[in-house]
PDB file of N, CA and C in Angstrom:
ATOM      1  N   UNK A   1     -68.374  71.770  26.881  1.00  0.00           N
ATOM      2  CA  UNK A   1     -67.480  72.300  27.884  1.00  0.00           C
ATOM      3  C   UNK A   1     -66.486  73.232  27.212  1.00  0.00           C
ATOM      4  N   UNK A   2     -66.419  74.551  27.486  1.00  0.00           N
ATOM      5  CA  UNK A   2     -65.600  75.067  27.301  1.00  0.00           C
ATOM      6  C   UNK A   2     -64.159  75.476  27.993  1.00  0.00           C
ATOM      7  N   UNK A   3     -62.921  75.186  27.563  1.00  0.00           N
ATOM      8  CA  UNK A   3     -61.950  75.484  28.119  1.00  0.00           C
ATOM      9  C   UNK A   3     -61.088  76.501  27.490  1.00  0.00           C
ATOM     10  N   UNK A   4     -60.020  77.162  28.400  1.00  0.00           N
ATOM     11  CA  UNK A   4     -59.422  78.443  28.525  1.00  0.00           C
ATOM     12  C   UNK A   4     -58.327  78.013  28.441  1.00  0.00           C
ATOM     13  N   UNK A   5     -57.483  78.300  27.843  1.00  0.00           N
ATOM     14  CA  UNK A   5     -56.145  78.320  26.963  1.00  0.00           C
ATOM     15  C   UNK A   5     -55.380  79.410  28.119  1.00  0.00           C
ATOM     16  N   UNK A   6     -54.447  79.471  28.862  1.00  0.00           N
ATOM     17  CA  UNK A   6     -53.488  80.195  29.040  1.00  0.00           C
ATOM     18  C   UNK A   6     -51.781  80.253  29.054  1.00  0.00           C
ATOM     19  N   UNK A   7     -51.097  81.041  29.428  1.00  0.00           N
ATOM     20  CA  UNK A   7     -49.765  80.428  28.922  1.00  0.00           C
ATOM     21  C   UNK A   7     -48.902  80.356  30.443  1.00  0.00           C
ATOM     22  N   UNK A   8     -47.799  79.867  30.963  1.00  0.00           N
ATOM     23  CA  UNK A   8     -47.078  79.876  31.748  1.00  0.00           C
ATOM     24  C   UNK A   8     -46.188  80.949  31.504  1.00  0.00           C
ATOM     25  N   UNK A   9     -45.637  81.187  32.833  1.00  0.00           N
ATOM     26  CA  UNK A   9     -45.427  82.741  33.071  1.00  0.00           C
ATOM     27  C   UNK A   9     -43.992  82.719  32.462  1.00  0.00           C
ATOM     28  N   UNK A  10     -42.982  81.968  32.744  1.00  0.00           N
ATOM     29  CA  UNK A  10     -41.760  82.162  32.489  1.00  0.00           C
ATOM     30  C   UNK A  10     -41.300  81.152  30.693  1.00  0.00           C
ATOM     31  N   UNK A  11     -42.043  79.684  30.739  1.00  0.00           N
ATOM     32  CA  UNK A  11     -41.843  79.426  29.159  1.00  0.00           C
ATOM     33  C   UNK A  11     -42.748  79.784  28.259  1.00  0.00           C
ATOM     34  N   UNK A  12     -43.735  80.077  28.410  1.00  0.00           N
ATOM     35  CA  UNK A  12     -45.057  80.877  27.662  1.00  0.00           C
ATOM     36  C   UNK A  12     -45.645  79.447  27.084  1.00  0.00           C
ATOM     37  N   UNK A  13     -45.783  78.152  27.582  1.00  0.00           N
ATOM     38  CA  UNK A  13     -46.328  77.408  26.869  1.00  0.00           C
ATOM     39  C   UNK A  13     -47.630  77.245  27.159  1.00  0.00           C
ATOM     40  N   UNK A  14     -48.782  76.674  26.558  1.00  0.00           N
ATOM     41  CA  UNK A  14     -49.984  76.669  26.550  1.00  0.00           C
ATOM     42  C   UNK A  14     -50.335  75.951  27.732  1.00  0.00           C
ATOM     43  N   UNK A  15     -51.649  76.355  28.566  1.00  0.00           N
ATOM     44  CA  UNK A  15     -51.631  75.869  30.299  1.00  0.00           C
ATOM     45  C   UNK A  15     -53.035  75.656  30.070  1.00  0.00           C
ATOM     46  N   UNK A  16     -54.014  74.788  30.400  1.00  0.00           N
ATOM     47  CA  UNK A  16     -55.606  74.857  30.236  1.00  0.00           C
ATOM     48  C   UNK A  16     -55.347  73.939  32.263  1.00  0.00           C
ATOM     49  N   UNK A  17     -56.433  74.767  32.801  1.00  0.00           N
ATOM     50  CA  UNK A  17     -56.874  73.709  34.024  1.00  0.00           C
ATOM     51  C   UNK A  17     -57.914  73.272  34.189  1.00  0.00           C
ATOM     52  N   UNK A  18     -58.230  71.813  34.671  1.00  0.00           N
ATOM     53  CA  UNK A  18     -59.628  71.117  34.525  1.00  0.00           C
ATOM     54  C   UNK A  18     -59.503  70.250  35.726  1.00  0.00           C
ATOM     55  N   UNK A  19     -60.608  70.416  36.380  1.00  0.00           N
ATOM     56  CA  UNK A  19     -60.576  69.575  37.539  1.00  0.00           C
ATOM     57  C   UNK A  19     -59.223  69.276  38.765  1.00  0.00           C
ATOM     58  N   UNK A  20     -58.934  70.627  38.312  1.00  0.00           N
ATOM     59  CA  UNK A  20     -57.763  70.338  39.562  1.00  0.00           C
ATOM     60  C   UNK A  20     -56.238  69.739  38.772  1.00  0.00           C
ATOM     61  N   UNK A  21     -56.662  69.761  37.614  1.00  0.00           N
ATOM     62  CA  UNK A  21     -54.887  69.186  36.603  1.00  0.00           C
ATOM     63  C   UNK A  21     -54.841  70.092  36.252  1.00  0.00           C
ATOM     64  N   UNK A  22     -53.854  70.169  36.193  1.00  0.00           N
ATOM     65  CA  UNK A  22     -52.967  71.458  34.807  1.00  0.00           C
ATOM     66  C   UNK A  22     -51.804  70.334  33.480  1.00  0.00           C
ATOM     67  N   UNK A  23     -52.764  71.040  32.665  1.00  0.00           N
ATOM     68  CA  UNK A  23     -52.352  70.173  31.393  1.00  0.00           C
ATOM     69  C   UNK A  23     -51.525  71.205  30.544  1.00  0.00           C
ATOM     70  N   UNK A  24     -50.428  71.081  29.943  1.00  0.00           N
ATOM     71  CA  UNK A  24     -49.396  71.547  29.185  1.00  0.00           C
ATOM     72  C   UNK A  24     -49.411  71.548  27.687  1.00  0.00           C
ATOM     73  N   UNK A  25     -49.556  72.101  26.833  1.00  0.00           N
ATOM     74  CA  UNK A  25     -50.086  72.249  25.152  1.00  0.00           C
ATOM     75  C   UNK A  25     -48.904  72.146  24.579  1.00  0.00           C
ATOM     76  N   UNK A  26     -48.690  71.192  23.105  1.00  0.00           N
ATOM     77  CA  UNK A  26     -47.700  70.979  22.874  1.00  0.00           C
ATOM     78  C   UNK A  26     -48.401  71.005  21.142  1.00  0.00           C
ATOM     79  N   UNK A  27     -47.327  71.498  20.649  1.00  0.00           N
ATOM     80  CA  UNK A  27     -47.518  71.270  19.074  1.00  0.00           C
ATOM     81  C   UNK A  27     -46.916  69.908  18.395  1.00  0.00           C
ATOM     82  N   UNK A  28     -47.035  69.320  17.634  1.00  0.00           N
ATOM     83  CA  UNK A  28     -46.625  68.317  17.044  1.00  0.00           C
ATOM     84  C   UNK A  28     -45.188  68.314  16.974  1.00  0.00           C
ATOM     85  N   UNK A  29     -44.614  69.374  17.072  1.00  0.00           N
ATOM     86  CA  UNK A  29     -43.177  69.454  16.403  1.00  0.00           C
ATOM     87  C   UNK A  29     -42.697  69.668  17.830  1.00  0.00           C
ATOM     88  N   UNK A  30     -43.183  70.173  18.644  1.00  0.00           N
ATOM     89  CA  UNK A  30     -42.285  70.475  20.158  1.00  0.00           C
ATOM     90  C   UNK A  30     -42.961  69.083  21.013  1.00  0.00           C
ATOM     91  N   UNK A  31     -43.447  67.888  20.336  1.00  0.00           N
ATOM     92  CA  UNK A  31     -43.805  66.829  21.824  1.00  0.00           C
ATOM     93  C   UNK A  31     -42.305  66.172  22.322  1.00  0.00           C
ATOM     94  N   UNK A  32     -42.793  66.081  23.864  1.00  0.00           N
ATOM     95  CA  UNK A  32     -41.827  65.365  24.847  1.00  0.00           C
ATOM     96  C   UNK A  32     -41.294  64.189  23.860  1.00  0.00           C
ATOM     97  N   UNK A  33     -40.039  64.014  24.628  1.00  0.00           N
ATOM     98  CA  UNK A  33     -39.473  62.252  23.794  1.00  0.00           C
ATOM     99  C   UNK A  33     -40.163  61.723  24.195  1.00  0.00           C
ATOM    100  N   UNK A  34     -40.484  61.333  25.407  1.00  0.00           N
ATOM    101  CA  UNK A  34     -41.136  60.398  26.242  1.00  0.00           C
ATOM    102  C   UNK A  34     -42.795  59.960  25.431  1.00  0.00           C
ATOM    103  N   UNK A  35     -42.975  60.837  24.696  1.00  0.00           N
ATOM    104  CA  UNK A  35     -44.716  61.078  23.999  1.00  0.00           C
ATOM    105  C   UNK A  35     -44.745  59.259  23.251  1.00  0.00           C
ATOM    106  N   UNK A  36     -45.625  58.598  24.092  1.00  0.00           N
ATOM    107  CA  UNK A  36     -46.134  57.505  23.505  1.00  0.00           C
ATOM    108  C   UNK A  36     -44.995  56.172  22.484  1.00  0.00           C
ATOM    109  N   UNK A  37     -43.721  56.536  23.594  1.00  0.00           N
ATOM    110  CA  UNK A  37     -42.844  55.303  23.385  1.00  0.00           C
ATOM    111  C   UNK A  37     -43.636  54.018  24.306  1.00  0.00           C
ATOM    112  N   UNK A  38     -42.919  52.679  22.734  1.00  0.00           N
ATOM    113  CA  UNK A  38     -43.494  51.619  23.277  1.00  0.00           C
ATOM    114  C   UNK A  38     -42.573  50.891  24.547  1.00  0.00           C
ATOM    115  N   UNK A  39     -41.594  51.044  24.316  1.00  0.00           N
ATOM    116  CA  UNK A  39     -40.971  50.304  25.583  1.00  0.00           C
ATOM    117  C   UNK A  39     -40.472  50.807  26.486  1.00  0.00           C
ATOM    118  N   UNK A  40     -40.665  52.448  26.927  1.00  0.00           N
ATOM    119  CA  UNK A  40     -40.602  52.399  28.287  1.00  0.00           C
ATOM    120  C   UNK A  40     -41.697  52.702  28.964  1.00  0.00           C
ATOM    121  N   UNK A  41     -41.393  52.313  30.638  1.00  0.00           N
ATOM    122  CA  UNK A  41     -42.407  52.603  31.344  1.00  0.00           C
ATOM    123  C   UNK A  41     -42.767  53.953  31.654  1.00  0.00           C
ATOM    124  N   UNK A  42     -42.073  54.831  31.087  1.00  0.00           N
ATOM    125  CA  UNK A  42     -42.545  56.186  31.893  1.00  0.00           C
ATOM    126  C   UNK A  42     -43.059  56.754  30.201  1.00  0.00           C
ATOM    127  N   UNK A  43     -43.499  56.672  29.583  1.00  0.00           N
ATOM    128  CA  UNK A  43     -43.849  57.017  28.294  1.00  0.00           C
ATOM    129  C   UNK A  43     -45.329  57.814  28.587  1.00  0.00           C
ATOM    130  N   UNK A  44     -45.853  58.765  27.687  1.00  0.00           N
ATOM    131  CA  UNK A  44     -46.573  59.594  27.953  1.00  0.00           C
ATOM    132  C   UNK A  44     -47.483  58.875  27.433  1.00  0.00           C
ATOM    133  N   UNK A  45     -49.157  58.146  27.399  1.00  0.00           N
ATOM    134  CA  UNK A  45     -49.983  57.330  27.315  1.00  0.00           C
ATOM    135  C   UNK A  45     -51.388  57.987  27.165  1.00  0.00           C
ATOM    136  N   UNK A  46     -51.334  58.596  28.186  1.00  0.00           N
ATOM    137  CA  UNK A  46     -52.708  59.788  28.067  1.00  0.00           C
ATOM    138  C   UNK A  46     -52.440  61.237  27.677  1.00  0.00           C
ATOM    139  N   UNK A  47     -53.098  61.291  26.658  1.00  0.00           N
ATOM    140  CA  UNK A  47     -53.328  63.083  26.561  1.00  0.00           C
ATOM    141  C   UNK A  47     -54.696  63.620  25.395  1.00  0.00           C
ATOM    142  N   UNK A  48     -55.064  64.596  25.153  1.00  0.00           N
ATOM    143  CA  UNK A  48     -56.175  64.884  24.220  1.00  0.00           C
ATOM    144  C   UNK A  48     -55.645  66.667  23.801  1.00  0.00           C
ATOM    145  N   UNK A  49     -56.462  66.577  22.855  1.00  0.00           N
ATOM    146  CA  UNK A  49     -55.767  67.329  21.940  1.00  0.00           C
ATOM    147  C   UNK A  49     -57.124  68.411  21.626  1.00  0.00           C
ATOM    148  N   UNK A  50     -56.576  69.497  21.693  1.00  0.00           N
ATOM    149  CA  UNK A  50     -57.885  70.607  21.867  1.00  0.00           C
ATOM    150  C   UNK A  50     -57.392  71.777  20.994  1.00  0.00           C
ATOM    151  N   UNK A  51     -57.762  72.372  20.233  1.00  0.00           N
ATOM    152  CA  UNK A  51     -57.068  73.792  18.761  1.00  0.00           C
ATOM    153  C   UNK A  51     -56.030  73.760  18.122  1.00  0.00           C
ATOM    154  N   UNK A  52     -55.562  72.649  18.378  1.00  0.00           N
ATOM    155  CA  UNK A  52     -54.237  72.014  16.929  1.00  0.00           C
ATOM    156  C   UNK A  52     -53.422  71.757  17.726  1.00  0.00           C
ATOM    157  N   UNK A  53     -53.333  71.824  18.887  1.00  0.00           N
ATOM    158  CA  UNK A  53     -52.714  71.128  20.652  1.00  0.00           C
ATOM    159  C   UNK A  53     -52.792  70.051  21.178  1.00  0.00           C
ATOM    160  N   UNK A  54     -51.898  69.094  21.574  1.00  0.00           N
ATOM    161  CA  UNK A  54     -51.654  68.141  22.510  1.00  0.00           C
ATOM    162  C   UNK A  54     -51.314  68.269  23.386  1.00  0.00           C
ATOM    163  N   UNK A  55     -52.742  68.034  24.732  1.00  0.00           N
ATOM    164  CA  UNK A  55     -52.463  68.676  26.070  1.00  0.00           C
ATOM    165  C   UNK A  55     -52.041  67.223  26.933  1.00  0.00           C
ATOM    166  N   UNK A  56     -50.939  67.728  27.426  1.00  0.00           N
ATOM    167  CA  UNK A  56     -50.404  66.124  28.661  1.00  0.00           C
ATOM    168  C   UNK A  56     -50.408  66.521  29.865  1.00  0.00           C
ATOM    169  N   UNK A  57     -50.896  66.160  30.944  1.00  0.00           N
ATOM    170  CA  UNK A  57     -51.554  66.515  32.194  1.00  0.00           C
ATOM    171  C   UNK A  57     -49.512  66.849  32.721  1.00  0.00           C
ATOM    172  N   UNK A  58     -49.520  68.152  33.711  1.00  0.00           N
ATOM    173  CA  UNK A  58     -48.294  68.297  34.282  1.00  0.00           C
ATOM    174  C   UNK A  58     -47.707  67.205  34.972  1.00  0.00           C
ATOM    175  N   UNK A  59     -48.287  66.861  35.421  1.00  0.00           N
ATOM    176  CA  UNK A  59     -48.030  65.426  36.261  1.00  0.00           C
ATOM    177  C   UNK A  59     -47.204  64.087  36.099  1.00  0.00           C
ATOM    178  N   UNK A  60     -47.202  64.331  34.708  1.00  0.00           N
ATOM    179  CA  UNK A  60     -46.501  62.995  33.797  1.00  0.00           C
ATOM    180  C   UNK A  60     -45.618  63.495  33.029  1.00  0.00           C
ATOM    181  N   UNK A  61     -45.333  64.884  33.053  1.00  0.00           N
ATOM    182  CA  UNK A  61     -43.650  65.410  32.464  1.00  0.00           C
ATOM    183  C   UNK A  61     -42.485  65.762  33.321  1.00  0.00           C
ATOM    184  N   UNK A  62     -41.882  65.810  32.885  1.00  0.00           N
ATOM    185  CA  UNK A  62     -40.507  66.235  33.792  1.00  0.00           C
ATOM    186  C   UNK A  62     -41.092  67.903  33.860  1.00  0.00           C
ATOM    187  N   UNK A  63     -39.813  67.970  35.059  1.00  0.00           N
ATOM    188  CA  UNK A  63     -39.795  70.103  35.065  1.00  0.00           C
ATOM    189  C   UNK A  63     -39.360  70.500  34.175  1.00  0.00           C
ATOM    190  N   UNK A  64     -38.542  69.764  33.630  1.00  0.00           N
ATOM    191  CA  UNK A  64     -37.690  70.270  32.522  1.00  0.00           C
ATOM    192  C   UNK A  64     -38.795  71.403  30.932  1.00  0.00           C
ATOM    193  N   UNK A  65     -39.783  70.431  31.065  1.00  0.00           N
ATOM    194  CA  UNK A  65     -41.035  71.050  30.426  1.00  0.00           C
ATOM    195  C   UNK A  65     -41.959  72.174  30.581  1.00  0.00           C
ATOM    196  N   UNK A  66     -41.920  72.321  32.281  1.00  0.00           N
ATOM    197  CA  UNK A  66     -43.228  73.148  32.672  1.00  0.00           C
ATOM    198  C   UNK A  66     -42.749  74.616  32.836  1.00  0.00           C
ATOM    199  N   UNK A  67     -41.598  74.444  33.873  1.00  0.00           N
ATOM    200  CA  UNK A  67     -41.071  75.989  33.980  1.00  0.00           C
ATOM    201  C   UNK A  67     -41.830  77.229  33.261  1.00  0.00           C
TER     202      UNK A  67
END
């Protein structure tokens, strides 16, 4: 399966869409706080990682991220 890398219009961050999600690309050094804390409930849990990127579905970040 090949997927397409694009960027968002106003923060330029990395955008891939699959099945109707839009997933958000994050480098190691720019991940959410929220990225795979153990004790809270809203902690980021799912994501996969595609050209040196960690993509987290839009859905499970704040706006604060996507803009």
């Amino acid at each position: 399966m090949s997927l397409t890398i694009k960027t968002t219009k106003i923060s330029k961050l990395p955008l891939i869409r699959s099945n109707r999600k839009r997933y958000i690309g994050f480098t190691v050094s720019s991940l959410p706080k929220n990225f795979a804390e153990v004790a809270k409930d809203s902690a980021v849990r799912e994501w996969f990682n595609y050209n040196g990127l960690t993509f987290i579905s839009a859905s499970l970040l704040s706006l604060t991220h996507i803009k």
